[in-house]
N, C-alpha and C. Protein backbone atom coordinates (compact mmCIF):
# COMPACT_ATOMS: atom_id res chain seq x y z
N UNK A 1 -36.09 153.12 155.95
CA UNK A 1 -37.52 153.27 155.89
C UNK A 1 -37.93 154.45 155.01
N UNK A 2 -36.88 155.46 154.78
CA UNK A 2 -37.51 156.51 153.59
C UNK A 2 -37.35 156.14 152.49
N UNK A 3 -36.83 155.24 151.83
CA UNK A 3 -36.92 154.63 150.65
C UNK A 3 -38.14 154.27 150.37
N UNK A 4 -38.52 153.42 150.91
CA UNK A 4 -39.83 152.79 151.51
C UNK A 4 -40.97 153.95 151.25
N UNK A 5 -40.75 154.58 152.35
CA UNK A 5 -41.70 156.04 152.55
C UNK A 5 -42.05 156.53 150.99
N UNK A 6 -40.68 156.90 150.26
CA UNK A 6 -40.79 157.60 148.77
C UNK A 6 -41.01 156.84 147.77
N UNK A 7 -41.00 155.85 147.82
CA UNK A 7 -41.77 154.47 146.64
C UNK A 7 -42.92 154.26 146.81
N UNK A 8 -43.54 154.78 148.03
CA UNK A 8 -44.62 154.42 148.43
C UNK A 8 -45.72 155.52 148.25
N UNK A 9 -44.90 156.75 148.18
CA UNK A 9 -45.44 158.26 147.91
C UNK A 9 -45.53 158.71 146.20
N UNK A 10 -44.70 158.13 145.62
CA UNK A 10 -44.72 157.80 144.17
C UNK A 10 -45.80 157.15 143.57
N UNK A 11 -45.76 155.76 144.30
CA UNK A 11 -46.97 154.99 143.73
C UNK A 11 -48.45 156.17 143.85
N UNK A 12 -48.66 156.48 145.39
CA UNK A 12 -49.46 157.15 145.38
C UNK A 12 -50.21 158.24 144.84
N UNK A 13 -48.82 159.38 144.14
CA UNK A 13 -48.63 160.03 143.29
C UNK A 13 -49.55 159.62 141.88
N UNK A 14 -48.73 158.36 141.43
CA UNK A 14 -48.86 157.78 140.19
C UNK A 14 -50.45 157.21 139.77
N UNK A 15 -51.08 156.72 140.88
CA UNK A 15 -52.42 156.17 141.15
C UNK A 15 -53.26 157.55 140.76
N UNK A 16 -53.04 158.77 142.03
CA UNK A 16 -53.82 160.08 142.12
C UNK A 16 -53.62 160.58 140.57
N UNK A 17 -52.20 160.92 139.60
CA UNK A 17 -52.55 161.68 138.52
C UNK A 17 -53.58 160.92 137.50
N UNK A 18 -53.30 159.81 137.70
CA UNK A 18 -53.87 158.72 136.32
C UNK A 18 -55.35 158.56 136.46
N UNK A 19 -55.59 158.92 137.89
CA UNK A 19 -57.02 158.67 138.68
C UNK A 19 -57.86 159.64 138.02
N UNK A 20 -57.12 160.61 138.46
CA UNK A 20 -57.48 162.36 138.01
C UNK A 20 -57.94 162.26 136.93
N UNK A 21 -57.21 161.90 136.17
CA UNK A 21 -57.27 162.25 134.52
C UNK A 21 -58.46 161.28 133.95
N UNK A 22 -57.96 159.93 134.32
CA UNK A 22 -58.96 159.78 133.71
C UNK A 22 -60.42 159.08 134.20
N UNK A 23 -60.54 159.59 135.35
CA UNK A 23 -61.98 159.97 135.77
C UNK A 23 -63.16 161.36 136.18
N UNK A 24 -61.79 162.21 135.89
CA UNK A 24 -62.62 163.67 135.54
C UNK A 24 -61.83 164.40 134.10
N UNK A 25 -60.18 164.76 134.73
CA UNK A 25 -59.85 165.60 133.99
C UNK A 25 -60.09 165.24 131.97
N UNK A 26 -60.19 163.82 131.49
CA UNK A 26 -60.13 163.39 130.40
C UNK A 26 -61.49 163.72 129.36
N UNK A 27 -62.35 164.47 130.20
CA UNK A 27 -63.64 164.87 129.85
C UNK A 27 -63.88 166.15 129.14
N UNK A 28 -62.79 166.83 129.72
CA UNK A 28 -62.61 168.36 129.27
C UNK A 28 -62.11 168.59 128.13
N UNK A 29 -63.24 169.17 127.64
CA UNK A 29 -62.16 169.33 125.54
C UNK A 29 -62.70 170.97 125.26
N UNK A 30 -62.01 171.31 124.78
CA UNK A 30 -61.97 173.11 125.01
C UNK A 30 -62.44 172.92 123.00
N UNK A 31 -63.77 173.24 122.96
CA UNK A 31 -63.85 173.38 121.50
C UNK A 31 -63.35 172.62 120.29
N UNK A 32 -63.37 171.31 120.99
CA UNK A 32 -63.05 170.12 120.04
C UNK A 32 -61.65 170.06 119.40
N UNK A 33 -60.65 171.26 120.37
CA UNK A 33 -59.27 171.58 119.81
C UNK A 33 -58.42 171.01 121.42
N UNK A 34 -58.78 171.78 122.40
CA UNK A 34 -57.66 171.30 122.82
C UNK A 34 -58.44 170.34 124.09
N UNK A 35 -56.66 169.65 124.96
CA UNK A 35 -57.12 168.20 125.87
C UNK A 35 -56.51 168.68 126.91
N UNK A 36 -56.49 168.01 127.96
CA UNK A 36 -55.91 168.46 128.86
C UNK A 36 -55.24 167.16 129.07
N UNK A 37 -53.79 167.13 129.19
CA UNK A 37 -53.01 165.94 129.92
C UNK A 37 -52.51 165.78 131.34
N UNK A 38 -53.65 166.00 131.63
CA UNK A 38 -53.11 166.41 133.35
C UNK A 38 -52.28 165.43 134.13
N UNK A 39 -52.08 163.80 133.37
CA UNK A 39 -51.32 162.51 133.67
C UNK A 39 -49.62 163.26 133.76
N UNK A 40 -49.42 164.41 132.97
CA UNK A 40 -47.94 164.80 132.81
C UNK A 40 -47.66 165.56 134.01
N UNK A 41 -48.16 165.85 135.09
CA UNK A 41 -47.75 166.45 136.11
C UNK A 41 -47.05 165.07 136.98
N UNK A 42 -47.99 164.02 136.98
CA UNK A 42 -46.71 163.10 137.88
C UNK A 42 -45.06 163.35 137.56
N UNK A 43 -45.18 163.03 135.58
CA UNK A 43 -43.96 163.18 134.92
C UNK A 43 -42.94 164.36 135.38
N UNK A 44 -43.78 165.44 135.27
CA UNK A 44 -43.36 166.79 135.40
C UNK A 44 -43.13 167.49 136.50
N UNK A 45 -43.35 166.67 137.78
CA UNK A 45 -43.16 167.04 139.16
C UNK A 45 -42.37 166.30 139.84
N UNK A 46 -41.61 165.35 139.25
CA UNK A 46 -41.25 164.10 139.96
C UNK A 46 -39.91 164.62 140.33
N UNK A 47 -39.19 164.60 141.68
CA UNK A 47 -37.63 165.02 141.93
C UNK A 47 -36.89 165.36 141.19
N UNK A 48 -36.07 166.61 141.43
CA UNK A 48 -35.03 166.67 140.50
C UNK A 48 -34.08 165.87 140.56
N UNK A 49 -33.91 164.81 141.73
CA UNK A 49 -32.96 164.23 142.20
C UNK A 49 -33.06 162.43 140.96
N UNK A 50 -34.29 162.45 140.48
CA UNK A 50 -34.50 161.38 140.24
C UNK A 50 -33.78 160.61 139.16
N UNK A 51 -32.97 159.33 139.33
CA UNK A 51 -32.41 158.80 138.36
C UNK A 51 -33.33 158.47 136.77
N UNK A 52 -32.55 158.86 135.88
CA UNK A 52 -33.18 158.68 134.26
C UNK A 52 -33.70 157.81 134.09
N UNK A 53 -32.82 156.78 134.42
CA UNK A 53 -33.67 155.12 134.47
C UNK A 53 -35.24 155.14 134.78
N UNK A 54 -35.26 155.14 135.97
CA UNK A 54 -36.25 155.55 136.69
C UNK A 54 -37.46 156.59 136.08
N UNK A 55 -37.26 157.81 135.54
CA UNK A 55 -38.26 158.65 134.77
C UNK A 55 -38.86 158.15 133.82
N UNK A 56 -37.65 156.90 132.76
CA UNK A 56 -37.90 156.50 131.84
C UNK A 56 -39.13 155.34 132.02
N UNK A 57 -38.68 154.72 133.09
CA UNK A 57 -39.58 153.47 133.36
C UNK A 57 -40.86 154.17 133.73
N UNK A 58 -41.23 155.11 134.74
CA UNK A 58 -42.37 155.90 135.35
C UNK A 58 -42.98 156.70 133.92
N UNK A 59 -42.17 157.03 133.09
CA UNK A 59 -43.09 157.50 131.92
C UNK A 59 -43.19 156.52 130.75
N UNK A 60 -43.21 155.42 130.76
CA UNK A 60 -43.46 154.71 129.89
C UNK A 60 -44.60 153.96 130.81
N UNK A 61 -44.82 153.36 132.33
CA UNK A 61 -46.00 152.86 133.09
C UNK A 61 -47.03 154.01 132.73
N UNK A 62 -46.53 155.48 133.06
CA UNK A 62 -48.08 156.04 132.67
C UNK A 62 -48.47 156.61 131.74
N UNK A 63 -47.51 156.45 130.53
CA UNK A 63 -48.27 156.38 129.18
C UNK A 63 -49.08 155.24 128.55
N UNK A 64 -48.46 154.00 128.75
CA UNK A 64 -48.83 153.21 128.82
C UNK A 64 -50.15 152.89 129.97
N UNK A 65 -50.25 153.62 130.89
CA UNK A 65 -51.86 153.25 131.40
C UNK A 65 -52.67 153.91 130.92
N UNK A 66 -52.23 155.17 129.73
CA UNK A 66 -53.18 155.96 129.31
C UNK A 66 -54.04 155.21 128.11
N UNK A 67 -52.69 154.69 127.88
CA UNK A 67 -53.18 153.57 126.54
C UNK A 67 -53.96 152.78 127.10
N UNK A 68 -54.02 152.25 127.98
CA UNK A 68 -54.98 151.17 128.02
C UNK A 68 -56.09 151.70 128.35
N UNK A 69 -56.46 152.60 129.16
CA UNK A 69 -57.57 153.29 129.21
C UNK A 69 -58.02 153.55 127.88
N UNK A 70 -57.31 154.49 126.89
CA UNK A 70 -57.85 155.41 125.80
C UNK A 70 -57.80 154.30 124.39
N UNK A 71 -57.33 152.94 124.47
CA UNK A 71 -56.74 152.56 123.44
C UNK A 71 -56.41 153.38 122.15
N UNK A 72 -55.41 153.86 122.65
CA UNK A 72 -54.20 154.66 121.61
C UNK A 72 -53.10 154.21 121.27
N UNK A 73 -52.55 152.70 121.02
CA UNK A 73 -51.85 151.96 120.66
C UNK A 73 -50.78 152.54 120.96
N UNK A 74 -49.99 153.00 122.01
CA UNK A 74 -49.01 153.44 122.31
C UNK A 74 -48.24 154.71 122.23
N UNK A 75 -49.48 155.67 121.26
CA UNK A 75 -49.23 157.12 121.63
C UNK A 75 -49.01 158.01 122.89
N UNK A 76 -49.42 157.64 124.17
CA UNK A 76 -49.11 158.19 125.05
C UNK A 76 -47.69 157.49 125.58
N UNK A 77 -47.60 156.68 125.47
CA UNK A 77 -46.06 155.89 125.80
C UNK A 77 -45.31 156.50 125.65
N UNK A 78 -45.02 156.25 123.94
CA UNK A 78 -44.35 157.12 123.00
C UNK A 78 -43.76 159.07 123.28
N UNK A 79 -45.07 159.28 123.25
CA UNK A 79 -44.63 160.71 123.39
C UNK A 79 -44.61 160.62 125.11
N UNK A 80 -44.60 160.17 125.85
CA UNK A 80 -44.26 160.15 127.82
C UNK A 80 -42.98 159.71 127.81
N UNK A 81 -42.72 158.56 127.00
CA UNK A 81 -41.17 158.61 127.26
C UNK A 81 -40.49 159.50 126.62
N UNK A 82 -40.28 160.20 125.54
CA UNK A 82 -39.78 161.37 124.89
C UNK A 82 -39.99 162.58 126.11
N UNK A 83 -41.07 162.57 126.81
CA UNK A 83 -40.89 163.60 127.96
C UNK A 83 -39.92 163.13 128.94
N UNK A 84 -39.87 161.85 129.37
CA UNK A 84 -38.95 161.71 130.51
C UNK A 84 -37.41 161.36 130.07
N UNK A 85 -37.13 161.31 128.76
CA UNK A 85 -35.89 161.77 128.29
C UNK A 85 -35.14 162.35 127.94
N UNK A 86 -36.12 163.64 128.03
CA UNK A 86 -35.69 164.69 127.39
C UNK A 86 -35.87 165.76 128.62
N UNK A 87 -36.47 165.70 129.57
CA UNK A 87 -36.58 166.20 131.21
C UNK A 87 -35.06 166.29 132.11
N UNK A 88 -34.55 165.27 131.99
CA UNK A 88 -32.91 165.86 132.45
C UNK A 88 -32.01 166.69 131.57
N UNK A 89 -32.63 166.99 130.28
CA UNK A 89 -31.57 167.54 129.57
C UNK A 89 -32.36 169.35 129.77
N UNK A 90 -33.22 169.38 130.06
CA UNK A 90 -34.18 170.20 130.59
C UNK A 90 -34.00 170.82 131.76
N UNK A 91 -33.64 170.26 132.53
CA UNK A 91 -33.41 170.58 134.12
C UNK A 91 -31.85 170.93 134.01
N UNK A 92 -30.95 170.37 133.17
CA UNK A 92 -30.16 170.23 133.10
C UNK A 92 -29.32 172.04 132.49
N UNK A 93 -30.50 172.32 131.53
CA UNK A 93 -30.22 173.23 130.81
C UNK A 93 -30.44 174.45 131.65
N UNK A 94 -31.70 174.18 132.52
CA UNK A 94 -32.20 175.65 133.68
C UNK A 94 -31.20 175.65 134.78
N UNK A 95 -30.11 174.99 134.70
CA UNK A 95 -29.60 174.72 136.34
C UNK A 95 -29.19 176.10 136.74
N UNK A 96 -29.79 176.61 137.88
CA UNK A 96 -29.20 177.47 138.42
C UNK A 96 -28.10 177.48 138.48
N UNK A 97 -27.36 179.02 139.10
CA UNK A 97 -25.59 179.23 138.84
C UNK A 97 -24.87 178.35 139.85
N UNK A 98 -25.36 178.40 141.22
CA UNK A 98 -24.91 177.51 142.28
C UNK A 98 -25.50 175.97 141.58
N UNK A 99 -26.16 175.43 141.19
CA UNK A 99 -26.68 174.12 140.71
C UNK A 99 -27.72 173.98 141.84
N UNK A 100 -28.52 173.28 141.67
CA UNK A 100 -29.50 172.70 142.46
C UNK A 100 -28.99 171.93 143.60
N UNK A 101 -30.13 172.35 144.96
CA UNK A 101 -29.55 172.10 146.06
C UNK A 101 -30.56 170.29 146.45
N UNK A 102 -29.85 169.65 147.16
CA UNK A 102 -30.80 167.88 147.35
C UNK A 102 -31.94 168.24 147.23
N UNK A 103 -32.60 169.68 148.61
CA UNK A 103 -33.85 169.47 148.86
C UNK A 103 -34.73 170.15 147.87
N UNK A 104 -34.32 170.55 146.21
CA UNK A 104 -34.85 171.40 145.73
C UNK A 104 -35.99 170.67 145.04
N UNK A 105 -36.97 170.75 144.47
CA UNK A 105 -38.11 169.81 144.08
C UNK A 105 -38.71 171.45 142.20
N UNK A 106 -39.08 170.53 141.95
CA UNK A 106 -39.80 171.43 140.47
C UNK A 106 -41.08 171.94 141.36
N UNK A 107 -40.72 173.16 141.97
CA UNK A 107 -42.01 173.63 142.60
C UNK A 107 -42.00 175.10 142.49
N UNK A 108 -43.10 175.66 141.70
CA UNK A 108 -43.36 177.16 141.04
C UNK A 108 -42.73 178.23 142.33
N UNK A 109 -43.11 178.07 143.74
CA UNK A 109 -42.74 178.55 144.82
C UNK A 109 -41.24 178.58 144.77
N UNK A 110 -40.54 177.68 145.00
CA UNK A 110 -39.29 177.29 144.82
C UNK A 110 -38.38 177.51 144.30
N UNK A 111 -38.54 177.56 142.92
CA UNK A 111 -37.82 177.78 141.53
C UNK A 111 -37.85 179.00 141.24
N UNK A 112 -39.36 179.69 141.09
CA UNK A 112 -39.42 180.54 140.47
C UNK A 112 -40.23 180.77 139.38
N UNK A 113 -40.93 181.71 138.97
CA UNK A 113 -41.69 181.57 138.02
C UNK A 113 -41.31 181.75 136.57
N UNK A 114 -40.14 182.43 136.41
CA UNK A 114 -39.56 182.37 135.44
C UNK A 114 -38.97 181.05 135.07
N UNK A 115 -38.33 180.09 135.80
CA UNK A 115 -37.76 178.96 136.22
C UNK A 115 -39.03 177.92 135.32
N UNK A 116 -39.84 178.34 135.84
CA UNK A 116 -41.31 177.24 136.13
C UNK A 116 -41.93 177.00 134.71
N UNK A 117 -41.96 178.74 134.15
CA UNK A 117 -42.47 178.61 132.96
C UNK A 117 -41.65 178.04 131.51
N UNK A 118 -40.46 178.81 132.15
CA UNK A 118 -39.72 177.72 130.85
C UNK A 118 -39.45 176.14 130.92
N UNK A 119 -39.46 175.85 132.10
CA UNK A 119 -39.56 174.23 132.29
C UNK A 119 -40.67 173.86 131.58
N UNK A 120 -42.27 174.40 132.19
CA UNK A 120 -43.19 173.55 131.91
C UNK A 120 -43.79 173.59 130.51
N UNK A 121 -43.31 175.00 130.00
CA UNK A 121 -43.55 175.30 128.54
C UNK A 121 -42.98 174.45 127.71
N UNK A 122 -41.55 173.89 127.57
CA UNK A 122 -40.61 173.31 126.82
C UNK A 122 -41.35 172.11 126.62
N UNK A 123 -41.34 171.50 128.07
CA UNK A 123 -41.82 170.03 127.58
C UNK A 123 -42.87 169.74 127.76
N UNK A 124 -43.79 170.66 128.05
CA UNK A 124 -45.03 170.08 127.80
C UNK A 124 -45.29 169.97 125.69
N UNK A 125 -45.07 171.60 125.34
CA UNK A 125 -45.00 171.39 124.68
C UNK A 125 -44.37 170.46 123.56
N UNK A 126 -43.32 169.96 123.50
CA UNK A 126 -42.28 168.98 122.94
C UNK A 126 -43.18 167.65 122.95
N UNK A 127 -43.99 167.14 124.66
CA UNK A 127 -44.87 166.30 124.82
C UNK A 127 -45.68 166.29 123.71
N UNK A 128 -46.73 167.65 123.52
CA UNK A 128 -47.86 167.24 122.82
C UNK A 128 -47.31 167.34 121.38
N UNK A 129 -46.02 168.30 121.14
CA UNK A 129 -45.65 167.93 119.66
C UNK A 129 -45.61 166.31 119.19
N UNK A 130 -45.08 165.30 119.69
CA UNK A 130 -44.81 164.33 119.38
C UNK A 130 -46.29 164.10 119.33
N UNK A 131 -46.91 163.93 121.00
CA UNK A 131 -48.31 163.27 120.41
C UNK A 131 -48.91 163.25 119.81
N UNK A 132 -49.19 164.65 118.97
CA UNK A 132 -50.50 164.89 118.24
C UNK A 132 -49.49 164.73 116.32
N UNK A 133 -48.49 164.87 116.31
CA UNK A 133 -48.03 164.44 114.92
C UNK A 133 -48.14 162.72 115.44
N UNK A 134 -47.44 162.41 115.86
CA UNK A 134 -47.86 160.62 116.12
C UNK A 134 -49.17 160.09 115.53
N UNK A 135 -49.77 160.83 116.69
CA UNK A 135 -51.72 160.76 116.00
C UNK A 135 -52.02 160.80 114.34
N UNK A 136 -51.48 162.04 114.02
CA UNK A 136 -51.84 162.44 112.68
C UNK A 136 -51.20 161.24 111.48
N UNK A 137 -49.56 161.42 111.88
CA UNK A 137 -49.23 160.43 110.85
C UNK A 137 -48.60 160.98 109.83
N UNK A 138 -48.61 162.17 109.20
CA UNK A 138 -48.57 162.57 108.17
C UNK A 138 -48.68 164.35 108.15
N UNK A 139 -48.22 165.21 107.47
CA UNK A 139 -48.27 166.43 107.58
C UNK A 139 -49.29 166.98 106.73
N UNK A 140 -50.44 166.04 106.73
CA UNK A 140 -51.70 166.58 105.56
C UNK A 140 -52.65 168.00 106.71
N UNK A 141 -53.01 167.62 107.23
CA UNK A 141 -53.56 168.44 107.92
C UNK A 141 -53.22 169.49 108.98
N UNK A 142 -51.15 169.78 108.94
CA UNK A 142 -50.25 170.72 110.08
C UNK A 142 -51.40 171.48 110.71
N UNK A 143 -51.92 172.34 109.77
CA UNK A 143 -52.21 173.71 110.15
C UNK A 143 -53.65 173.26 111.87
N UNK A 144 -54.67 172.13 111.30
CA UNK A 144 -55.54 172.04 112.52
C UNK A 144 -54.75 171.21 113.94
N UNK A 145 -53.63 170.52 113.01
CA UNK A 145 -52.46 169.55 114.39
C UNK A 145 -51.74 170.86 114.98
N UNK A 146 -51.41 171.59 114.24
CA UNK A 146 -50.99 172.73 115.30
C UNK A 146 -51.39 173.38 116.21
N UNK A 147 -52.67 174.02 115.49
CA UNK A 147 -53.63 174.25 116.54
C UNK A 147 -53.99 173.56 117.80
N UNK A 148 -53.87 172.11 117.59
CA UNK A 148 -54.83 171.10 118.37
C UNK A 148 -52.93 171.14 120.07
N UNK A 149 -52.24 171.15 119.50
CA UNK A 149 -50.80 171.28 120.10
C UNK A 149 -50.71 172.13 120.95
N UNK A 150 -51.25 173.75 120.61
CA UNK A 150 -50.78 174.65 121.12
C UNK A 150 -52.01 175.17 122.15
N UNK A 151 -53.18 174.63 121.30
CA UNK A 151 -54.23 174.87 122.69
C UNK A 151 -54.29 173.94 123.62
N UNK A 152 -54.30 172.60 123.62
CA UNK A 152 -53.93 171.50 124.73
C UNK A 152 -52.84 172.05 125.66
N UNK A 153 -51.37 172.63 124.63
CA UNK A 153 -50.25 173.17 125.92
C UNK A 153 -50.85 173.84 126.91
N UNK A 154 -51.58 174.78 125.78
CA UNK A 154 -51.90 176.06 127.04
C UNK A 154 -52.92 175.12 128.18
N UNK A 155 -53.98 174.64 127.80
CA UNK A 155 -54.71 173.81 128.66
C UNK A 155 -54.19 173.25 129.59
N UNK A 156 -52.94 172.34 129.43
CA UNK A 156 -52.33 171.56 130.68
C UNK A 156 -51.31 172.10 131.28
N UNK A 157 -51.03 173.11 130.33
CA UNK A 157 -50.01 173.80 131.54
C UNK A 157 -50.68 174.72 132.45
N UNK A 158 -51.84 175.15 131.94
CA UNK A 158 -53.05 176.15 133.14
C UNK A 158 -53.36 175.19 133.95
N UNK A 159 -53.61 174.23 133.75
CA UNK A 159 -54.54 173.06 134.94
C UNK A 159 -53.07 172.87 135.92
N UNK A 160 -51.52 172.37 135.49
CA UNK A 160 -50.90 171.91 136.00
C UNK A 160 -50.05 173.36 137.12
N UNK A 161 -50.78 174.62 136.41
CA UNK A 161 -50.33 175.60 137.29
C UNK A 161 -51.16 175.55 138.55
N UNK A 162 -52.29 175.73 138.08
CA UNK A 162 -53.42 175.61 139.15
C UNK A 162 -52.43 174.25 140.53
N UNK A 163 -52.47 173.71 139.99
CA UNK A 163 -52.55 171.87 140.77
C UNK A 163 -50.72 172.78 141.59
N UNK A 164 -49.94 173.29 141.05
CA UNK A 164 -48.70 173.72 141.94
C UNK A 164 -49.20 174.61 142.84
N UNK A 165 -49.77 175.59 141.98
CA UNK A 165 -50.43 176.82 143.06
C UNK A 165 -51.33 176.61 144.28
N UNK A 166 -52.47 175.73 144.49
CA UNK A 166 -53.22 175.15 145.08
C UNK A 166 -52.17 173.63 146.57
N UNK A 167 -51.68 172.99 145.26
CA UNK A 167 -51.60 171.84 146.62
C UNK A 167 -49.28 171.65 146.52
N UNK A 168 -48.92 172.61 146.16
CA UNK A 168 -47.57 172.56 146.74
C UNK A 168 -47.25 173.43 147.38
N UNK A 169 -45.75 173.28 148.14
CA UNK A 169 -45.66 173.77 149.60
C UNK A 169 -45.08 175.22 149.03
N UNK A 170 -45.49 176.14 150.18
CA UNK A 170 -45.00 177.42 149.74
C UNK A 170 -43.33 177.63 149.47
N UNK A 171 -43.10 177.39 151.05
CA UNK A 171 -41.59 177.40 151.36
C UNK A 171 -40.77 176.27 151.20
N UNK A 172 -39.60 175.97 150.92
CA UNK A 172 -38.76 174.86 151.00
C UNK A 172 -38.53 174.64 152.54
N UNK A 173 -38.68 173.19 152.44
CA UNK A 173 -38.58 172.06 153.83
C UNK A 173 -37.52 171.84 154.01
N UNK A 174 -36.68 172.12 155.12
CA UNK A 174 -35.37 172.10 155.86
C UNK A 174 -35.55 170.72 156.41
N UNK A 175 -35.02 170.11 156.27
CA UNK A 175 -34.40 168.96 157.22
C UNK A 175 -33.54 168.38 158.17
């Protein structure tokens, strides 16, 4: 029945970020430069335990629902699966000296803030690198795509701090 339980807490998950985003958070544009992707916290919070397969498929469903919302012909896909493939090699790279314990989860409390920031820095950013060259197409305009990259990071990684700080658990859950 916890299988059950955690497929079922996922979906829920998956419904609430996509909900989020794009019925409030997708509104917010900081000076016509940066966005907020607040859809990448499902991506970016999801078990450390979680099989690749699995990340891959969950970030290609919610890039792909971004697309259909935003019709962006597969730019959010695109650059969501590049996040969830590149997320174990990520986790992989921070592993603590003992390695990560079952019940450990990507949680700022948890990890650590040093931990937290280089996680969420790497790939968020890496995320919006792909997206916003995807978008562009071409390296005619780097200098405003850069810009547009590095203020969105900062944007969703502030919102996605907020969203750890606010609604995850302080302490780790013993079982």
């Amino acid at each position: 029945m916890s299988g059950l339980r955690f497929i079922f807490l996922q979906v829920l998950r998956f419904v609430l970020y996509a909900g989020v985003h794009v019925l409030l958070i997708s509104r917010l544009v900081l000076f016509d430069l940066g966005w907020c992707f607040f859809y990448l916290g499902f991506l970016l919070f999801l078990p450390i335990t979680t099989p690749i397969v699995v990340q891959l498929l969950l970030s290609f469903a919610m890039g792909l629902t971004m697309d259909i919302f935003y019709d962006t012909g597969g730019l959010h896909a695109a650059a969501a699966v590049l996040l969830g493939f590149l997320r174990p090699w990520v986790l992989r790279l921070l592993t603590p000296r003992d390695g990560y314990d079952s019940a450990d989860a990507v949680n700022v409390h948890q990890m650590g803030w040093q931990w937290f920031g280089v996680y969420m820095t790497l790939l968020v950013v890496l995320h919006h690198a792909a997206f916003f060259l995807l978008e562009l197409g071409s390296f005619r305009h780097f200098g405003t795509t850069l810009g547009k990259m590095l203020v969105s990071a900062l944007f969703t990684s502030l919102a996605l701090l907020i969203v750890q700080l606010l609604f995850f658990p302080v302490r780790r859950g013993r079982s």
